[in-house]
N, C-alpha and C. Protein backbone atom coordinates (compact mmCIF):
# COMPACT_ATOMS: atom_id res chain seq x y z
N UNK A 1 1.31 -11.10 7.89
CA UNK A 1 -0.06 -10.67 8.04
C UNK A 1 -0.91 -11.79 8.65
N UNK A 2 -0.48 -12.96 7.99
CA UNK A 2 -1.46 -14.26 8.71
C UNK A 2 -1.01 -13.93 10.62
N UNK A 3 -0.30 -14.04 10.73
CA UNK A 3 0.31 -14.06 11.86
C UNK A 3 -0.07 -13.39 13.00
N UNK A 4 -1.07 -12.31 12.68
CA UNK A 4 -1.62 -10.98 13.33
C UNK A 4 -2.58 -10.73 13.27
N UNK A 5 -3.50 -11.58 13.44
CA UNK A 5 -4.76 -11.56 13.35
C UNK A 5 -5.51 -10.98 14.49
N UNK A 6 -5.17 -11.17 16.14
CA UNK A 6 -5.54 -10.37 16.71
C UNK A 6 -5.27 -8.87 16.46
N UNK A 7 -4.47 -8.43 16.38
CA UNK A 7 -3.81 -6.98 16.38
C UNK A 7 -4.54 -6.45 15.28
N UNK A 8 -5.08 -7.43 13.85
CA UNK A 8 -5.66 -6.75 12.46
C UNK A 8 -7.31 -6.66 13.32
N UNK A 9 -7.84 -7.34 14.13
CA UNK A 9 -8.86 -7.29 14.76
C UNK A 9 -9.18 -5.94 15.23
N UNK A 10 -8.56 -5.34 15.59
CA UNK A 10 -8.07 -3.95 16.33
C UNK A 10 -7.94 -2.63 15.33
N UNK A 11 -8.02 -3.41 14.41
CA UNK A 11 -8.03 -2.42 12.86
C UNK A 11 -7.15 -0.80 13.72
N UNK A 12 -5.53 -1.17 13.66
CA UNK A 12 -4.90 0.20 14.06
C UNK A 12 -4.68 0.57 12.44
N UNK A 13 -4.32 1.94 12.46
CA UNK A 13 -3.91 2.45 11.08
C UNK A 13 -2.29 1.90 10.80
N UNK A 14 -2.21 1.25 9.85
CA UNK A 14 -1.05 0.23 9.81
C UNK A 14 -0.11 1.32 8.43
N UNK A 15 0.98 1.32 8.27
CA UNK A 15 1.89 1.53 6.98
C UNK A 15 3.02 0.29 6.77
N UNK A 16 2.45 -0.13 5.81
CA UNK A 16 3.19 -1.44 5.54
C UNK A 16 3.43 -1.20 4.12
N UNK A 17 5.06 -2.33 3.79
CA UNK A 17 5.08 -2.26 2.26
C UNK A 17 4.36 -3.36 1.93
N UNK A 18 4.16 -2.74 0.30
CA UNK A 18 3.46 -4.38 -0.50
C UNK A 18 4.01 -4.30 -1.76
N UNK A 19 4.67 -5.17 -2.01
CA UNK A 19 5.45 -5.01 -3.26
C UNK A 19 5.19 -6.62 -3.68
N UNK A 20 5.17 -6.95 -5.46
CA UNK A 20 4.37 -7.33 -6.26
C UNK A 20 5.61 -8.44 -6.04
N UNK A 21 7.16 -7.98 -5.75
CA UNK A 21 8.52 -8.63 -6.28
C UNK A 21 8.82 -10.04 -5.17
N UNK A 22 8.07 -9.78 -4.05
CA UNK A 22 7.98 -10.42 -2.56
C UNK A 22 6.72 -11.60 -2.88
N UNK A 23 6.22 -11.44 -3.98
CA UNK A 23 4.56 -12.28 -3.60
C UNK A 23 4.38 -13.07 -5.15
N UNK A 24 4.28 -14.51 -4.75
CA UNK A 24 4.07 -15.12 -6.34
C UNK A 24 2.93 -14.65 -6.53
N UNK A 25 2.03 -15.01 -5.72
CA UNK A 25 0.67 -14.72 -6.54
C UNK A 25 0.10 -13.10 -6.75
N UNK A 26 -0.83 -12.60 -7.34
CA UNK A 26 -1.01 -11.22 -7.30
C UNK A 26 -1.22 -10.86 -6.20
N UNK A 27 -0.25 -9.43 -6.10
CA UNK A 27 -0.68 -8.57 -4.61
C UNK A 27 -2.20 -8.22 -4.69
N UNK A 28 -2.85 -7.99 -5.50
CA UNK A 28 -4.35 -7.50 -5.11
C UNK A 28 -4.90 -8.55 -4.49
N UNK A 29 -4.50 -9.84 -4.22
CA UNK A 29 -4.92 -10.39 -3.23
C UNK A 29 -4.71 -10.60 -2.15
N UNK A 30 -3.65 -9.72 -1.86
CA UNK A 30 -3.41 -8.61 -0.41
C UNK A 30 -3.92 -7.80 -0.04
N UNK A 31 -4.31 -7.16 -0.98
CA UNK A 31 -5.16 -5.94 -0.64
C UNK A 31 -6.71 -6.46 -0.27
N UNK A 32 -7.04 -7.08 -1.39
CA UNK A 32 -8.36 -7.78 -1.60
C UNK A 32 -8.69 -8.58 0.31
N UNK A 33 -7.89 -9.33 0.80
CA UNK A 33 -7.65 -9.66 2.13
C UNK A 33 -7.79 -8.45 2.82
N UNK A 34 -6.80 -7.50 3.04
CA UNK A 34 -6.95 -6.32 4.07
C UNK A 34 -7.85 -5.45 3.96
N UNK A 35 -8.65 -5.60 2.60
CA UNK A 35 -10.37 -4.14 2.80
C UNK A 35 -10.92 -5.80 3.03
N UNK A 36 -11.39 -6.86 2.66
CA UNK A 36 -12.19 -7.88 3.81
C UNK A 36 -12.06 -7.75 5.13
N UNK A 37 -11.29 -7.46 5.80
CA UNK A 37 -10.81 -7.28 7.46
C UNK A 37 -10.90 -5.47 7.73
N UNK A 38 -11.61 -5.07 6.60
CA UNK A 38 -12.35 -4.04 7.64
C UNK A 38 -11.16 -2.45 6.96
N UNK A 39 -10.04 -2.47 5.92
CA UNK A 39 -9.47 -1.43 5.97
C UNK A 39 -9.48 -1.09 4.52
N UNK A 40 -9.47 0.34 4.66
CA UNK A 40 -9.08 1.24 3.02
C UNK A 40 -8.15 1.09 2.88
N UNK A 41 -7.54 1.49 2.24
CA UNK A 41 -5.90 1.10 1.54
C UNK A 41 -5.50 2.95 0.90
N UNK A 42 -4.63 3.11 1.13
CA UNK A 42 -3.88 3.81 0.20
C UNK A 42 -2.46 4.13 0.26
N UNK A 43 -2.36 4.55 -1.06
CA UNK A 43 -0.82 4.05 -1.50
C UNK A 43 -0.20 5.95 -1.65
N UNK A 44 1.26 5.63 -0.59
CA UNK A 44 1.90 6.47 -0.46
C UNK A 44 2.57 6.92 -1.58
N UNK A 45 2.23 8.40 -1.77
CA UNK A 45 3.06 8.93 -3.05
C UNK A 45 3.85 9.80 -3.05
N UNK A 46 5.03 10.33 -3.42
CA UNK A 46 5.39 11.64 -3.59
C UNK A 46 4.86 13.14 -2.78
N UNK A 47 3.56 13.02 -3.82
CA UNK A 47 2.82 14.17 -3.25
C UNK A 47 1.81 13.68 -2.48
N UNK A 48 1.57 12.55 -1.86
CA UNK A 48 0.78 12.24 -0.45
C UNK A 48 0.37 10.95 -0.62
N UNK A 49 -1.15 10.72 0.14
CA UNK A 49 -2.16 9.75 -0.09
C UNK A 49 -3.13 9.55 -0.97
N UNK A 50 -3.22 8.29 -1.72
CA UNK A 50 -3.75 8.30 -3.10
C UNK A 50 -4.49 6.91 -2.67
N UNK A 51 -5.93 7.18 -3.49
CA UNK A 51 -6.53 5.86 -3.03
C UNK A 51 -6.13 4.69 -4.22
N UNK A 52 -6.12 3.20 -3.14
CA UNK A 52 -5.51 2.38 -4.02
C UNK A 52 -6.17 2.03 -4.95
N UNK A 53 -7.09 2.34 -5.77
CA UNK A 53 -7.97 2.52 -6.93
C UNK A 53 -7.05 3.26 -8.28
N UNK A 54 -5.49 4.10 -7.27
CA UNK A 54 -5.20 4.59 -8.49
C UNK A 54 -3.65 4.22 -8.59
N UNK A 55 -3.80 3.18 -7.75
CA UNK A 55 -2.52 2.16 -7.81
C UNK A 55 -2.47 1.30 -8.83
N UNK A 56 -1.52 1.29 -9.98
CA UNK A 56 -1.28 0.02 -10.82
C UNK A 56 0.04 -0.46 -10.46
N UNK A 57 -0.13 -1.69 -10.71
CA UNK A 57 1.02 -2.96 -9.91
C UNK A 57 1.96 -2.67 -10.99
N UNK A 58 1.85 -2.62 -12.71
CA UNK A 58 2.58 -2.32 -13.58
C UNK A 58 3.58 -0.64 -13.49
N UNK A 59 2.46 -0.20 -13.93
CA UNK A 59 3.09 1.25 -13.62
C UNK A 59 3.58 2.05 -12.68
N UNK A 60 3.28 1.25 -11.39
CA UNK A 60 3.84 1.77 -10.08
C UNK A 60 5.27 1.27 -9.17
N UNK A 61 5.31 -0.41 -9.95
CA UNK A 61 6.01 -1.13 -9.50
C UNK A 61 6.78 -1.88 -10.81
N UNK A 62 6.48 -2.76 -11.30
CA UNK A 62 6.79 -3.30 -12.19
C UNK A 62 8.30 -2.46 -13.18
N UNK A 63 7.46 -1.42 -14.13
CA UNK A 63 8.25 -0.39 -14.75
C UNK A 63 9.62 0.09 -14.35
N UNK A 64 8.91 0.30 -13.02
CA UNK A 64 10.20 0.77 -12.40
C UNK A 64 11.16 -0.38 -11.84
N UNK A 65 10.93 -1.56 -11.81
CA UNK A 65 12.10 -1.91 -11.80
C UNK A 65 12.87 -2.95 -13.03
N UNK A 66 12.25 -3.22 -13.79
CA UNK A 66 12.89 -3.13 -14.89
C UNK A 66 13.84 -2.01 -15.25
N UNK A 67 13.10 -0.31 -15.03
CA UNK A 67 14.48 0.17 -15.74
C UNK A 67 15.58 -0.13 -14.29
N UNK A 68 14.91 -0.17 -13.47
CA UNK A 68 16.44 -0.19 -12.22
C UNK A 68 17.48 -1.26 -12.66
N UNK A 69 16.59 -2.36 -12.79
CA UNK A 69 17.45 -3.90 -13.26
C UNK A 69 18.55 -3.55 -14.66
N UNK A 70 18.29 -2.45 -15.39
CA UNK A 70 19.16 -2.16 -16.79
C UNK A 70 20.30 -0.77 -16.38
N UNK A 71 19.63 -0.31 -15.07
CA UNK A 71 20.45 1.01 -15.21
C UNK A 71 21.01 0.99 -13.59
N UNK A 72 20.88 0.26 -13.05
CA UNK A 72 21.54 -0.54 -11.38
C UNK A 72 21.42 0.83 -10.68
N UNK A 73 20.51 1.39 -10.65
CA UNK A 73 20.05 2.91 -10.22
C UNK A 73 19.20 2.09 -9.11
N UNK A 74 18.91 3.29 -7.88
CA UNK A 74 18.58 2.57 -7.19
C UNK A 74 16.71 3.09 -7.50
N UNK A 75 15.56 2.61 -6.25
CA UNK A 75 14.28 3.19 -6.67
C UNK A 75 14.24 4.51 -6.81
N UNK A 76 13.10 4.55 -8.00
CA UNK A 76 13.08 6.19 -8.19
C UNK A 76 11.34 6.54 -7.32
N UNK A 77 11.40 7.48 -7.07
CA UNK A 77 10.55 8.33 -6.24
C UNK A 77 9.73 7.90 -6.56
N UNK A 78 9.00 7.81 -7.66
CA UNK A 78 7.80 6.99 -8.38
C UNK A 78 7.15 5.83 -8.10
N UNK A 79 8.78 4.83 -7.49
CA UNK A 79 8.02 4.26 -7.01
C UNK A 79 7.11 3.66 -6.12
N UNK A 80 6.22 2.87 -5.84
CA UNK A 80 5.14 2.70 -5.10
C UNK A 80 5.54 1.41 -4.28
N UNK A 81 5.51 1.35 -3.05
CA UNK A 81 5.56 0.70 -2.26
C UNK A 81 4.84 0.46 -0.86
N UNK A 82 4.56 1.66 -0.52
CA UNK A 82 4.06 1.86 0.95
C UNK A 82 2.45 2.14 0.72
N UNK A 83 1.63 1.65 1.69
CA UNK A 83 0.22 1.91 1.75
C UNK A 83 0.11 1.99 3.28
N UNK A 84 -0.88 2.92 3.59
CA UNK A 84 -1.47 3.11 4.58
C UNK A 84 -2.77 2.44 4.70
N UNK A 85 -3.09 1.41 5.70
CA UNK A 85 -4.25 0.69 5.89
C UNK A 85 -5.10 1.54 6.79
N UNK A 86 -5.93 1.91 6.67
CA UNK A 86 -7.19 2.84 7.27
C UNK A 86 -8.12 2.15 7.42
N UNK A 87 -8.53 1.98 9.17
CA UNK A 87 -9.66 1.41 9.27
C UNK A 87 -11.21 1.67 8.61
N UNK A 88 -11.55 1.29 7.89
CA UNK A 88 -13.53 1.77 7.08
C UNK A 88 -14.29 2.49 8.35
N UNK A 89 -14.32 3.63 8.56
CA UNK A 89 -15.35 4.34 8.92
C UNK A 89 -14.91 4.90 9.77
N UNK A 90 -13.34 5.29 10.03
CA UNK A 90 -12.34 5.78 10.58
C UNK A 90 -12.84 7.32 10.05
N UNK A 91 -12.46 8.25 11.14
CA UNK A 91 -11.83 9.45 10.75
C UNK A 91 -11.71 9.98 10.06
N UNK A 92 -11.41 10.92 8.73
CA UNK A 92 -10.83 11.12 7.57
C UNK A 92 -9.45 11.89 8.16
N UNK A 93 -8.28 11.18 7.59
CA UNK A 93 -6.87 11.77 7.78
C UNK A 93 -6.68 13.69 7.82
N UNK A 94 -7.59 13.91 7.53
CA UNK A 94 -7.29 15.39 7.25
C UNK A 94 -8.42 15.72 8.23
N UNK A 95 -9.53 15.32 9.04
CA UNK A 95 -9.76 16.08 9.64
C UNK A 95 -9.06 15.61 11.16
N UNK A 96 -8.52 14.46 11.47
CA UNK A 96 -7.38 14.25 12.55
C UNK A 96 -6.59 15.68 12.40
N UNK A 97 -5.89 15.46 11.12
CA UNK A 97 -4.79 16.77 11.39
C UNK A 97 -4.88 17.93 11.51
N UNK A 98 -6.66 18.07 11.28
CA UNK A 98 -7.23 19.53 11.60
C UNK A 98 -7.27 19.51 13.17
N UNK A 99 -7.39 18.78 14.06
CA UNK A 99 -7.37 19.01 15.43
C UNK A 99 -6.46 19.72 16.63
């Protein structure tokens, strides 16, 4: 992300993972970085797009891999990894796909 600073300038709609297991310090200070540079966040689910307000790092990530680490299962659907970065004052995703 440091690395791309022109291209984050450009605020494109990005899908990137963010996982808690990759980052010593807390990921919300990933996030906390990418809505400063201008983007919403939300976290890919199952049943769609969920704002990252209803993302927990424990319950989304964490949980789940503890039980993976006891039961060598691989991720379960649940879990949370992917977010869609949305530029602030972008579009709303659903009325794009109404077009």
């Amino acid at each position: 992300m440091e690395g791309a600073t022109k291209l984050l300038d450009a605020r494109p709609t990005i899908l990137r993972e963010i996982e808690q297991r990759h980052h010593d310090d807390r990921i919300e200070r990933v996030f906390e970085r990418l809505e400063a540079l201008g983007y919403d966040l939300f976290a890919v689910r199952s049943e769609g797009l969920t704002p990252l307000a209803d993302f927990d790092v424990e319950a989304d990530q964490a949980a789940h891999l503890r039980r993976r680490a006891s039961t060598e299962s691989g991720e379960p659907t649940e879990y949370v990894k992917d977010f869609v970065l949305w530029r602030k004052g972008a579009p709303a995703l659903e009325e794009l796909l109404a077009r």
